[in-house]
N, C-alpha and C. Protein backbone atom coordinates (compact mmCIF):
# COMPACT_ATOMS: atom_id res chain seq x y z
N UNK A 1 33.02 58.01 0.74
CA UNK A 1 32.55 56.90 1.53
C UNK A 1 31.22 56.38 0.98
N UNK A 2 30.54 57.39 0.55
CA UNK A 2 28.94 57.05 -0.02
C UNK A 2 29.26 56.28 -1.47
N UNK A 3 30.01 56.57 -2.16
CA UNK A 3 30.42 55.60 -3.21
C UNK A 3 30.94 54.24 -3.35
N UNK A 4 31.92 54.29 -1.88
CA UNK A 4 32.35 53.11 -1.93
C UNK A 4 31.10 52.49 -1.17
N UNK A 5 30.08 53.01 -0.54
CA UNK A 5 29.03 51.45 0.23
C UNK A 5 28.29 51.52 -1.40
N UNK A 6 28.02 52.04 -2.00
CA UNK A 6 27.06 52.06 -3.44
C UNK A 6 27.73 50.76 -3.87
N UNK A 7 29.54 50.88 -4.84
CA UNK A 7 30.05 50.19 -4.97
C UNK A 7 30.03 48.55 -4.74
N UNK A 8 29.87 48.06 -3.06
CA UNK A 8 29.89 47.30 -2.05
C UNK A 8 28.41 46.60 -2.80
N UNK A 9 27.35 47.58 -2.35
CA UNK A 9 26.36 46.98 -2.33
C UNK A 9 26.05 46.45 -4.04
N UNK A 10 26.15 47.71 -4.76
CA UNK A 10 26.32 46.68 -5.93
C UNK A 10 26.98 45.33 -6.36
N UNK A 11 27.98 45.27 -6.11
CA UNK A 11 28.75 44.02 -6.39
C UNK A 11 27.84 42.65 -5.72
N UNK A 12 27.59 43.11 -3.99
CA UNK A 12 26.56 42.28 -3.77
C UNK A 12 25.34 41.55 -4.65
N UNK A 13 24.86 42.61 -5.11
CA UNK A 13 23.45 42.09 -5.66
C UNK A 13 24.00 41.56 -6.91
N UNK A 14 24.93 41.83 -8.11
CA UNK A 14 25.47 41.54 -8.83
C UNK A 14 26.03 39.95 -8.57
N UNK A 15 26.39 39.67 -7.40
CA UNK A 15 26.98 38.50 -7.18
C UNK A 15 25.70 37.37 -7.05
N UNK A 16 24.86 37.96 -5.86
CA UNK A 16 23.82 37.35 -5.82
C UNK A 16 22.69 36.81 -7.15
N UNK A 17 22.68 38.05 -8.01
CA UNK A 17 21.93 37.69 -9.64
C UNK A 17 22.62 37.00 -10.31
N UNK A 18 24.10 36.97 -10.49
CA UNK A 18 24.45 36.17 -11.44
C UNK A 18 24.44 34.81 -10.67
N UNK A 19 24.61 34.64 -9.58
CA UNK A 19 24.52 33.02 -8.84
C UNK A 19 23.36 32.34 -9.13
N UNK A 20 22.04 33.38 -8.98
CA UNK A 20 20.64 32.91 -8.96
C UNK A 20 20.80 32.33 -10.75
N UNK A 21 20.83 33.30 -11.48
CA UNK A 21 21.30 32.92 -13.21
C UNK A 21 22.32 31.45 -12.96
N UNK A 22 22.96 31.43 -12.89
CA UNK A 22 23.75 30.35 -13.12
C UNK A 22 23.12 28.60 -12.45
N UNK A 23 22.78 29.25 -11.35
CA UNK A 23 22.34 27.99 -10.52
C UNK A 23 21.22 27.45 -11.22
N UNK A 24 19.90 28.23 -11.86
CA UNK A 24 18.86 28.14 -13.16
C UNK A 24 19.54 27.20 -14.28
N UNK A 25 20.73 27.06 -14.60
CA UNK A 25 21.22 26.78 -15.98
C UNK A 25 21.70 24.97 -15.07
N UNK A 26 21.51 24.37 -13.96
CA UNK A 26 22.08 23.16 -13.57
C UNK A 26 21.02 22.28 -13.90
N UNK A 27 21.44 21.53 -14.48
CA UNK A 27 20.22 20.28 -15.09
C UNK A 27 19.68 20.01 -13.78
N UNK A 28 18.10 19.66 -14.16
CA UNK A 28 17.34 19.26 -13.63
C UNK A 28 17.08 17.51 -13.55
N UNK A 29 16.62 17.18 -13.14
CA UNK A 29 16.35 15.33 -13.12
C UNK A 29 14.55 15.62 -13.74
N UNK A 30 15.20 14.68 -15.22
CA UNK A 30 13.79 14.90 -16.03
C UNK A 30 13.19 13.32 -15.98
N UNK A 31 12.06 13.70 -16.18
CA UNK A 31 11.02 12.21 -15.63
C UNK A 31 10.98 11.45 -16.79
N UNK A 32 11.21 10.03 -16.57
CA UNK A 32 11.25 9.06 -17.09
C UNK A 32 9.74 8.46 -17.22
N UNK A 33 9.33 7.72 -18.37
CA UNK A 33 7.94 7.33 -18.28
C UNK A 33 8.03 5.88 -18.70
N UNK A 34 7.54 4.72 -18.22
CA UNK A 34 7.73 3.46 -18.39
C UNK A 34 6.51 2.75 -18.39
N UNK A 35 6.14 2.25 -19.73
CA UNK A 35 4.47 1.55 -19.84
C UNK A 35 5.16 0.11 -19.20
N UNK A 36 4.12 -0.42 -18.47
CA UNK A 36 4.23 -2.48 -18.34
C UNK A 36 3.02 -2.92 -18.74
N UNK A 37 2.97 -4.27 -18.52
CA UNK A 37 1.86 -5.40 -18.56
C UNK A 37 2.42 -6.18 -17.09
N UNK A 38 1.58 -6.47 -16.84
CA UNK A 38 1.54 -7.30 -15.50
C UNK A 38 0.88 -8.67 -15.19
N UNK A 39 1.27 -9.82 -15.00
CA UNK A 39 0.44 -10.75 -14.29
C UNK A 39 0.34 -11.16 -13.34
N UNK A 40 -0.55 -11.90 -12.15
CA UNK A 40 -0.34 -12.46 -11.18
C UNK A 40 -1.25 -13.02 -10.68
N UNK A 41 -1.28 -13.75 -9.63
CA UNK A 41 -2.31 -15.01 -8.73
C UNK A 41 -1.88 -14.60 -7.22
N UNK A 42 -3.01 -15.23 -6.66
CA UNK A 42 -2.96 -15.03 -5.51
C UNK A 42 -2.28 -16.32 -4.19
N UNK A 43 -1.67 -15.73 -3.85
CA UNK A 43 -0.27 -16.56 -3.21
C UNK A 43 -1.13 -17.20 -2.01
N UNK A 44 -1.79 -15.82 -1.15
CA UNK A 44 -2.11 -16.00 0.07
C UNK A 44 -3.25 -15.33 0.31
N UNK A 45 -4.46 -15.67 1.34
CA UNK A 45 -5.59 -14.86 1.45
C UNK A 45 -5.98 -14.90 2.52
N UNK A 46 -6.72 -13.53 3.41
CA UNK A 46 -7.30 -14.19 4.45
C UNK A 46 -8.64 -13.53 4.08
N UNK A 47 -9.60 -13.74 4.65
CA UNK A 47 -11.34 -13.06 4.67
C UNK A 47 -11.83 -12.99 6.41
N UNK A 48 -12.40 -12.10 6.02
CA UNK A 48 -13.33 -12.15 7.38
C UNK A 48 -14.41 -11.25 6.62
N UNK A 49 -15.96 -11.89 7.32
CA UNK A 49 -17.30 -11.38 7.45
C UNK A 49 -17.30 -10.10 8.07
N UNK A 50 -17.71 -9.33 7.48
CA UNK A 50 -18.20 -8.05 8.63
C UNK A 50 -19.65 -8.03 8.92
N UNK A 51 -20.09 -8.09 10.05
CA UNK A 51 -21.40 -8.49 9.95
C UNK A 51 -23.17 -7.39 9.78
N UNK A 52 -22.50 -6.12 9.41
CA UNK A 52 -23.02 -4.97 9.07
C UNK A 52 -24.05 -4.98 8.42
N UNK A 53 -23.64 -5.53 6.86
CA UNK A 53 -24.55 -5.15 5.66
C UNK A 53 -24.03 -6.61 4.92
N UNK A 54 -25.14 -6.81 4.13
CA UNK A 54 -25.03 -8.55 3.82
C UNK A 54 -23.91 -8.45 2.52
N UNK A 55 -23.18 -9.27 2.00
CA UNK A 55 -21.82 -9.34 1.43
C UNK A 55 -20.61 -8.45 2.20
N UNK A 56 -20.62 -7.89 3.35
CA UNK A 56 -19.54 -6.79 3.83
C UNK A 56 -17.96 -7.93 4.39
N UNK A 57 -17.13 -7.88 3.69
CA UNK A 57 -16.11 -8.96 3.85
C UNK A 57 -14.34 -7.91 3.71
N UNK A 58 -13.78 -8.42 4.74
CA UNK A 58 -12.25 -7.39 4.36
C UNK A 58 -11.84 -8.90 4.17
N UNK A 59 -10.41 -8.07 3.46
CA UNK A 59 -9.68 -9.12 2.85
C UNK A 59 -8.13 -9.11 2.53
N UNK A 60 -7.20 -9.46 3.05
CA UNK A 60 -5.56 -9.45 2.97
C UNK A 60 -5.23 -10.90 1.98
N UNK A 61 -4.54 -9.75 0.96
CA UNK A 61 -4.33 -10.65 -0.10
C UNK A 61 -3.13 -10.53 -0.36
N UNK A 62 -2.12 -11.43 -0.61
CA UNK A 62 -1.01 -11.59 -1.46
C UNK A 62 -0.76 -12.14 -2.76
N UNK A 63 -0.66 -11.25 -3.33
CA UNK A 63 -0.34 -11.50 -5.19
C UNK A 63 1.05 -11.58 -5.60
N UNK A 64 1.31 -12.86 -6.63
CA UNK A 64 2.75 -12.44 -7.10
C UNK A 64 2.84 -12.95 -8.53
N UNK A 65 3.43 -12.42 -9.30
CA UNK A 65 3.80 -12.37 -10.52
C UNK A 65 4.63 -11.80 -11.36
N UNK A 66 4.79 -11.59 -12.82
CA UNK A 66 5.62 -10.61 -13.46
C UNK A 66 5.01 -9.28 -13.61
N UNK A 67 6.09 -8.77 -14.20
CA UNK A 67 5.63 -7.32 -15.26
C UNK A 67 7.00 -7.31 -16.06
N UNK A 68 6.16 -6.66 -17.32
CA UNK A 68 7.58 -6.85 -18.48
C UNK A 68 7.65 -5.38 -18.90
N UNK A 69 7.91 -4.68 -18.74
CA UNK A 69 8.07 -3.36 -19.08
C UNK A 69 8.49 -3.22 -20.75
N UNK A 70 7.90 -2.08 -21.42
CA UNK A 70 8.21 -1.84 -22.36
C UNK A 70 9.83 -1.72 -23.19
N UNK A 71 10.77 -1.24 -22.24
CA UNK A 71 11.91 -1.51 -22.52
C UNK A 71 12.49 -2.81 -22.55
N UNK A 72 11.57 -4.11 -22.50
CA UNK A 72 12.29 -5.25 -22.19
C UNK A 72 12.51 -6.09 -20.91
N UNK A 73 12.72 -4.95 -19.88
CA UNK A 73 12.77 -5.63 -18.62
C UNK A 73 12.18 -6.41 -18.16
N UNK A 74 12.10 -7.01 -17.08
CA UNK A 74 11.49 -8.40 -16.35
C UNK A 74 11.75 -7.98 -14.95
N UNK A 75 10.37 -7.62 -14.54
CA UNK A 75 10.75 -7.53 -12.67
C UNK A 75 9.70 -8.39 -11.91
N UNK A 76 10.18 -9.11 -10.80
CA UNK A 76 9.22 -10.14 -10.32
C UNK A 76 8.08 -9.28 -9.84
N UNK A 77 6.67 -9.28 -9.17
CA UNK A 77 6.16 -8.23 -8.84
C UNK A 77 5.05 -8.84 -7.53
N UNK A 78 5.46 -8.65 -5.53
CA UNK A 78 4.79 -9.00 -5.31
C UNK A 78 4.10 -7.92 -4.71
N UNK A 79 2.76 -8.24 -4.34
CA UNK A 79 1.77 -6.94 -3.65
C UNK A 79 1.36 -7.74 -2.60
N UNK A 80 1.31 -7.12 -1.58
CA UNK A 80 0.32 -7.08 -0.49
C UNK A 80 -0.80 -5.86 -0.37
N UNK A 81 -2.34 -7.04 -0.37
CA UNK A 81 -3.68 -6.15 -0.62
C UNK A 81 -4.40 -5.61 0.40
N UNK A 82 -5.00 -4.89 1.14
CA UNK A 82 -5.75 -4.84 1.89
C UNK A 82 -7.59 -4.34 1.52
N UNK A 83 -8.76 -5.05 1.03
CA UNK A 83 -9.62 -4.48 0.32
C UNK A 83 -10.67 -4.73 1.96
N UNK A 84 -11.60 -3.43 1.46
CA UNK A 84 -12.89 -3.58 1.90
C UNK A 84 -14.30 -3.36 1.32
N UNK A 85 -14.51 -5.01 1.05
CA UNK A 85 -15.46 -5.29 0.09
C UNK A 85 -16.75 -5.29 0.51
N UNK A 86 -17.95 -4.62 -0.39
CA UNK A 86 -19.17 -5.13 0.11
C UNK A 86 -20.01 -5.42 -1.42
N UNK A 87 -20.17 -6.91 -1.35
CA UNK A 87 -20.36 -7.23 -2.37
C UNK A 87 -19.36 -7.17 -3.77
N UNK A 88 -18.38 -7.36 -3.45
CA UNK A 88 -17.29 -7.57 -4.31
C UNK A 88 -16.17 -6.14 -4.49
N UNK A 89 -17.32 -5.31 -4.45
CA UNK A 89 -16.47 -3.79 -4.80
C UNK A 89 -16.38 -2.97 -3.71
N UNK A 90 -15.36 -2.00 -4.15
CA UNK A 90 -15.08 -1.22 -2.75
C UNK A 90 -13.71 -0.49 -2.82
N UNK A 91 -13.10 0.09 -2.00
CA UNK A 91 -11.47 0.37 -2.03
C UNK A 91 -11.36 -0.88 -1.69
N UNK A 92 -9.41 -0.32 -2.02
CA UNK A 92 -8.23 -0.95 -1.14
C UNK A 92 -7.07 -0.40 -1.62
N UNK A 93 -6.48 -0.89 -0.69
CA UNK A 93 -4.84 0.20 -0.58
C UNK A 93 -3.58 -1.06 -0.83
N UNK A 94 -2.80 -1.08 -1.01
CA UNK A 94 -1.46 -2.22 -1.16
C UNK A 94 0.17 -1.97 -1.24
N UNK A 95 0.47 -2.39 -0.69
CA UNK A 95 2.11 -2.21 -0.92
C UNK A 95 2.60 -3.19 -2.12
N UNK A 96 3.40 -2.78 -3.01
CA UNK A 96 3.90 -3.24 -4.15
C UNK A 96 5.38 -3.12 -3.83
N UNK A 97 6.01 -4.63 -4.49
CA UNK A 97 7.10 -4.28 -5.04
C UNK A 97 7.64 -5.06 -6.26
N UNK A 98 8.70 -3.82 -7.10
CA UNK A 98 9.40 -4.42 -8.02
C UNK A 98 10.31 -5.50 -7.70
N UNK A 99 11.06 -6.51 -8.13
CA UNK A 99 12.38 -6.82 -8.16
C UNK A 99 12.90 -6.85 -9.48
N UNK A 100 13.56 -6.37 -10.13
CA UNK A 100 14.51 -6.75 -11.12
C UNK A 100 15.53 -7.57 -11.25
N UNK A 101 16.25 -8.31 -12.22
CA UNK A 101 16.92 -9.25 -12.48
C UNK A 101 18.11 -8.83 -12.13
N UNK A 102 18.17 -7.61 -11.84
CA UNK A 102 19.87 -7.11 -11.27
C UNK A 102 19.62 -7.16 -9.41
N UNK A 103 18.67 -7.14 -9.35
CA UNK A 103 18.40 -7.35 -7.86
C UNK A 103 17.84 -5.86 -7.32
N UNK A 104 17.50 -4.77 -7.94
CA UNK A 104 17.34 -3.29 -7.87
C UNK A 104 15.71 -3.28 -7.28
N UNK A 105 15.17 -2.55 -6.25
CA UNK A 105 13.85 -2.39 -6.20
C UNK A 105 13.60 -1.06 -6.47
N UNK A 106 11.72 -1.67 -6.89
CA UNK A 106 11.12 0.09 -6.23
C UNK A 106 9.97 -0.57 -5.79
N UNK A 107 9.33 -0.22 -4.87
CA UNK A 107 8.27 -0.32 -3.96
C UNK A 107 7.43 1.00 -3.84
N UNK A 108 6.46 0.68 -3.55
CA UNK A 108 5.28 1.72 -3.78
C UNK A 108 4.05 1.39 -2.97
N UNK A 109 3.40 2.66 -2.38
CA UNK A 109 2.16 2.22 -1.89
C UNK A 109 0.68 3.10 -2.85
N UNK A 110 0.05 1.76 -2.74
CA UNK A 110 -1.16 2.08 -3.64
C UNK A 110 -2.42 2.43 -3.06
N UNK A 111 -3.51 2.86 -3.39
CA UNK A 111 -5.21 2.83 -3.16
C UNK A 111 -5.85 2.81 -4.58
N UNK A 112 -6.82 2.20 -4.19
CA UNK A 112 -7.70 1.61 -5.57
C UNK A 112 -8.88 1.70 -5.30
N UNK A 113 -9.53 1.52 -6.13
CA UNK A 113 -10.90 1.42 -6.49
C UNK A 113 -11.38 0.07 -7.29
N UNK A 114 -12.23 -1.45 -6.18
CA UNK A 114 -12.33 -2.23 -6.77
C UNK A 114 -13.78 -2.49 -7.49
N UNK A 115 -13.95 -2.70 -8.64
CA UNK A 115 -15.42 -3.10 -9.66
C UNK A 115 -15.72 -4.72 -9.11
N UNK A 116 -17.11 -5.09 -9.28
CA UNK A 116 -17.18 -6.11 -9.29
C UNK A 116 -18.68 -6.18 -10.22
N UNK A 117 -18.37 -7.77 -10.70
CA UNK A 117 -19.79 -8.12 -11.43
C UNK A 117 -20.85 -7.64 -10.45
N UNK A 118 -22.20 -8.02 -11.26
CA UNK A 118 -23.38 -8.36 -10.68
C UNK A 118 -23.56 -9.09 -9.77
N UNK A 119 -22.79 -10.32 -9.71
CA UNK A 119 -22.91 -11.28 -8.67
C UNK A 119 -21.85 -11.33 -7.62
N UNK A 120 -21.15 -10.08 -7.55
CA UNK A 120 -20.32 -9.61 -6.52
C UNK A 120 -19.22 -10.20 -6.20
N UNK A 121 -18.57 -10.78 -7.58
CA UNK A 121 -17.21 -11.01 -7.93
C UNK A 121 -16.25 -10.10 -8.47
N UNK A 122 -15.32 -10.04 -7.81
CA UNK A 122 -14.12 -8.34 -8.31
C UNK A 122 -13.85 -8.70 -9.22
N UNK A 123 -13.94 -7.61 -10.37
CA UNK A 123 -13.63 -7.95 -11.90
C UNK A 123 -12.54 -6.72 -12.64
N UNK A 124 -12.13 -5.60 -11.67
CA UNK A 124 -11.65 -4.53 -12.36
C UNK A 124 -11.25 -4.27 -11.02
N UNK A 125 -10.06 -3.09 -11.25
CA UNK A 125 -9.41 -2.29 -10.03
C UNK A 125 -9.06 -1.19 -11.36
N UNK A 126 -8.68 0.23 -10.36
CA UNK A 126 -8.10 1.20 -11.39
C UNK A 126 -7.15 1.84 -9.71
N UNK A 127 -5.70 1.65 -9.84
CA UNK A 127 -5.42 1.99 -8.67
C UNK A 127 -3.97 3.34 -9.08
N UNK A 128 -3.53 3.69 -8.16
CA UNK A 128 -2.69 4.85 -8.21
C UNK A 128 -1.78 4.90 -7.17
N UNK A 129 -1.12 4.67 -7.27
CA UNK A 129 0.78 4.45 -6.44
C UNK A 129 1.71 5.74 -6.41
N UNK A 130 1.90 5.97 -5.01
CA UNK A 130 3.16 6.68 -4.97
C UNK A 130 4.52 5.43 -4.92
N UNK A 131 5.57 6.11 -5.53
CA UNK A 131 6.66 5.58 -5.74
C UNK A 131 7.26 5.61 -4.04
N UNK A 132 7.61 4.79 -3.12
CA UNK A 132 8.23 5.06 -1.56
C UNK A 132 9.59 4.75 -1.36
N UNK A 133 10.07 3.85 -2.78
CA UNK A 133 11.47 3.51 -1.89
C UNK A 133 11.83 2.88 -3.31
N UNK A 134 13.89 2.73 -3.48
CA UNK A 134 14.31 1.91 -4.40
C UNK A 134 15.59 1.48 -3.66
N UNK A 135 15.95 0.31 -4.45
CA UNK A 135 17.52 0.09 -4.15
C UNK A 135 17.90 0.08 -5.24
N UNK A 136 19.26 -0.56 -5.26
CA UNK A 136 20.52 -0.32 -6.38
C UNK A 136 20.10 0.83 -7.33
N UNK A 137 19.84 0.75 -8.75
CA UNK A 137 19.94 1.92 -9.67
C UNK A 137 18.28 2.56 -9.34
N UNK A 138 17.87 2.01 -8.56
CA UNK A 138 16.68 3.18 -8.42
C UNK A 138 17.22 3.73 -6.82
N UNK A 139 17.60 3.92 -6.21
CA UNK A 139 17.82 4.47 -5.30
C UNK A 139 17.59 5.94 -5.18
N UNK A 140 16.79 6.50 -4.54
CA UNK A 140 16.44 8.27 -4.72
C UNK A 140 15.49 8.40 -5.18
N UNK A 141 14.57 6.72 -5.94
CA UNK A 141 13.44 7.45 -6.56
C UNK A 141 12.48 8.13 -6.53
N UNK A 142 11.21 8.64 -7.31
CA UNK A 142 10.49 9.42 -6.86
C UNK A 142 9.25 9.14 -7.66
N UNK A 143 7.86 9.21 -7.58
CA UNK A 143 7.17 9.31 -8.84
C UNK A 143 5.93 8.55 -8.34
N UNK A 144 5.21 8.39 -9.40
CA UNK A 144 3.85 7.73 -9.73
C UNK A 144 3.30 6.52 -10.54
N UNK A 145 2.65 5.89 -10.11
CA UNK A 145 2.14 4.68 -11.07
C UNK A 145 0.68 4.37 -11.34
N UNK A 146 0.26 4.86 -12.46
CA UNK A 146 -1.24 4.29 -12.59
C UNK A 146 -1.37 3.21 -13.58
N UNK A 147 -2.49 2.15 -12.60
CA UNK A 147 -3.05 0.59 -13.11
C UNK A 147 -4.20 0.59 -13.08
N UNK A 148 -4.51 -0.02 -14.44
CA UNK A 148 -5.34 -0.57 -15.09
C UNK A 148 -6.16 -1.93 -14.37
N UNK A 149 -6.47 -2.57 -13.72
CA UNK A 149 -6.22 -4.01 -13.61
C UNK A 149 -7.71 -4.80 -14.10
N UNK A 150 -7.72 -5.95 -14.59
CA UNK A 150 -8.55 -6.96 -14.55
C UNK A 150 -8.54 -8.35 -14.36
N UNK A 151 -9.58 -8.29 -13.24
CA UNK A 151 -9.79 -9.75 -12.58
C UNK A 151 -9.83 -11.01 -13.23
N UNK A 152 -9.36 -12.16 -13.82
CA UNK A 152 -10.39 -13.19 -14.10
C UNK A 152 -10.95 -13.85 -13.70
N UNK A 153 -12.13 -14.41 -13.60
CA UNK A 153 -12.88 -15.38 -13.20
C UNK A 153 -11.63 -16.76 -12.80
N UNK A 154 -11.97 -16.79 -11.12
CA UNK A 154 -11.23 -18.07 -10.49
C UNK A 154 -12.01 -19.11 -11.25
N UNK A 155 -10.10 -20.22 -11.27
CA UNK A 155 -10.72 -21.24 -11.88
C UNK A 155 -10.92 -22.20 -10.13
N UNK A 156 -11.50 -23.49 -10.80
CA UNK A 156 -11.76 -24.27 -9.74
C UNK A 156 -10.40 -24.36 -8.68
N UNK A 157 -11.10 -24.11 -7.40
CA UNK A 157 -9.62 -24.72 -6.37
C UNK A 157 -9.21 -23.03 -6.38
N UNK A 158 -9.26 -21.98 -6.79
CA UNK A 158 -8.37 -21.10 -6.79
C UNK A 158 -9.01 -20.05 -5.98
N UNK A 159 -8.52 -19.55 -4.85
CA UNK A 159 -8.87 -18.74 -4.04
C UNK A 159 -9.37 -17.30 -4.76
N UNK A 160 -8.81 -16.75 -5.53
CA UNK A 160 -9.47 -15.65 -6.21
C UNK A 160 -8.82 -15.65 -8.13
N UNK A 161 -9.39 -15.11 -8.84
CA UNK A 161 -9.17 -14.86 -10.30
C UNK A 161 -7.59 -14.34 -10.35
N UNK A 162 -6.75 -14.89 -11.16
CA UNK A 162 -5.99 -14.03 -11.92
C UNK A 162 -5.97 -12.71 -12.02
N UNK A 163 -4.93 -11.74 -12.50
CA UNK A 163 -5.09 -10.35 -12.26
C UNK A 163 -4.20 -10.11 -13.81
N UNK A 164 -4.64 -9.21 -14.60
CA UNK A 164 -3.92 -8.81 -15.72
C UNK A 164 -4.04 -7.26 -15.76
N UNK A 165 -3.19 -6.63 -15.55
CA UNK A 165 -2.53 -5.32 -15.53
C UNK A 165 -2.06 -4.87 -16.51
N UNK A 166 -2.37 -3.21 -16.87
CA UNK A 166 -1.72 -2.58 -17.90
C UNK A 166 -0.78 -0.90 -17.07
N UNK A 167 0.15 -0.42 -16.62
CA UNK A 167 0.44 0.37 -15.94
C UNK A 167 1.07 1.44 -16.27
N UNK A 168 1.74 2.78 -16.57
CA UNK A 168 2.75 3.64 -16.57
C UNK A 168 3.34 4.33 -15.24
N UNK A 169 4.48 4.05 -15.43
CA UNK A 169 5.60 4.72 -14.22
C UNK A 169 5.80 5.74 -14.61
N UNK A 170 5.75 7.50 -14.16
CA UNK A 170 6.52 7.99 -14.23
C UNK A 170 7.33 8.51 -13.06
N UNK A 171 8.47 8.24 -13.40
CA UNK A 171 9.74 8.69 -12.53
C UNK A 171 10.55 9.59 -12.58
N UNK A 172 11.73 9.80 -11.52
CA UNK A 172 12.51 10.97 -11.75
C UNK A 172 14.00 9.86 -10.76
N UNK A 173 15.07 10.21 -11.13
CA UNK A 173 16.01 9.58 -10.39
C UNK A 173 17.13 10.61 -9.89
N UNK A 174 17.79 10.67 -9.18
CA UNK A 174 18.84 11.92 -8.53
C UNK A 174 19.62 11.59 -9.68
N UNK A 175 20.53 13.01 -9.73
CA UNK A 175 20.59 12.94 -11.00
C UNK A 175 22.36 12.36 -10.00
N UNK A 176 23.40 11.88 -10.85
CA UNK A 176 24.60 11.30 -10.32
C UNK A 176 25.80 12.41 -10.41
């Protein structure tokens, strides 16, 4: 009887190690890395004064433009900003999204860090995105995005400067 529970229990653990071994050997979902360039203007703006400390101003911004990704692609790209500026610089946080030409998203929420000149015009952002959501072939996604960004000097009539972006995605997708 003492042999056959030995028996028993061996086979157990035997079953259990080789499962743990085998299940080790199932591909993993390996991360994808995707450089862009980015452009965009500002669609929509609102401001308000904070009346605290002299330049203290929040600000909801809507940006829209491209990004061309290194592989070629073309995804429209709009953001919604939320900054709190004093004297031009300061955080802010934003929701982003891709669209692609197949109609596929990924959306992401960001926080940044905004630079501004001397004369307390935003001239730089350096921001960092979690990946939150995709449709069609990104669906499941997962991952990170760090941007580069720089402001240009608004031209006349233009609510704020141009924005020129340099970014890398890395991602991971379920595997199919």
């Amino acid at each position: 009887m003492a042999i056959r529970k030995c028996f028993i229990i061996l086979a157990i653990v035997s079953f259990v190690g080789i499962s743990i071994w085998v299940l080790g050997f199932v591909p993993q979902a390996t991360a994808e890395t995707l450089n862009f360039k980015s452009f965009n203007h500002v669609t929509k703006q609102e401001t308000v004064n904070v009346p605290d400390v002299e330049g203290h101003i929040m600000r909801l911004q809507v940006r829209e433009g491209v990004a061309v990704f290194e592989n070629g692609e073309l995804a429209w790209h709009k953001t919604m900003y939320f900054f709190n500026y004093v004297k031009g610089a300061g955080p802010g946080e934003a929701y982003g999204i891709y669209t692609f030409l197949d109609g596929s998203t990924i959306i992401g929420h960001a926080r940044g860090v905004i630079e501004a000149t001397p004369g307390g015009v935003p001239s730089a952002a350096k921001w960092s995105t979690e990946i939150i959501h995709g449709t069609g072939r990104f669906q499941g996604i997962k991952g990170t995005v760090k941007t580069s960004t720089k402001v240009l000097p608004a031209e006349k009539d233009e609510p704020a400067g141009k924005a020129l972006s340099e970014g890398t995605m890395v991602y991971t997708l379920p595997s199919k």
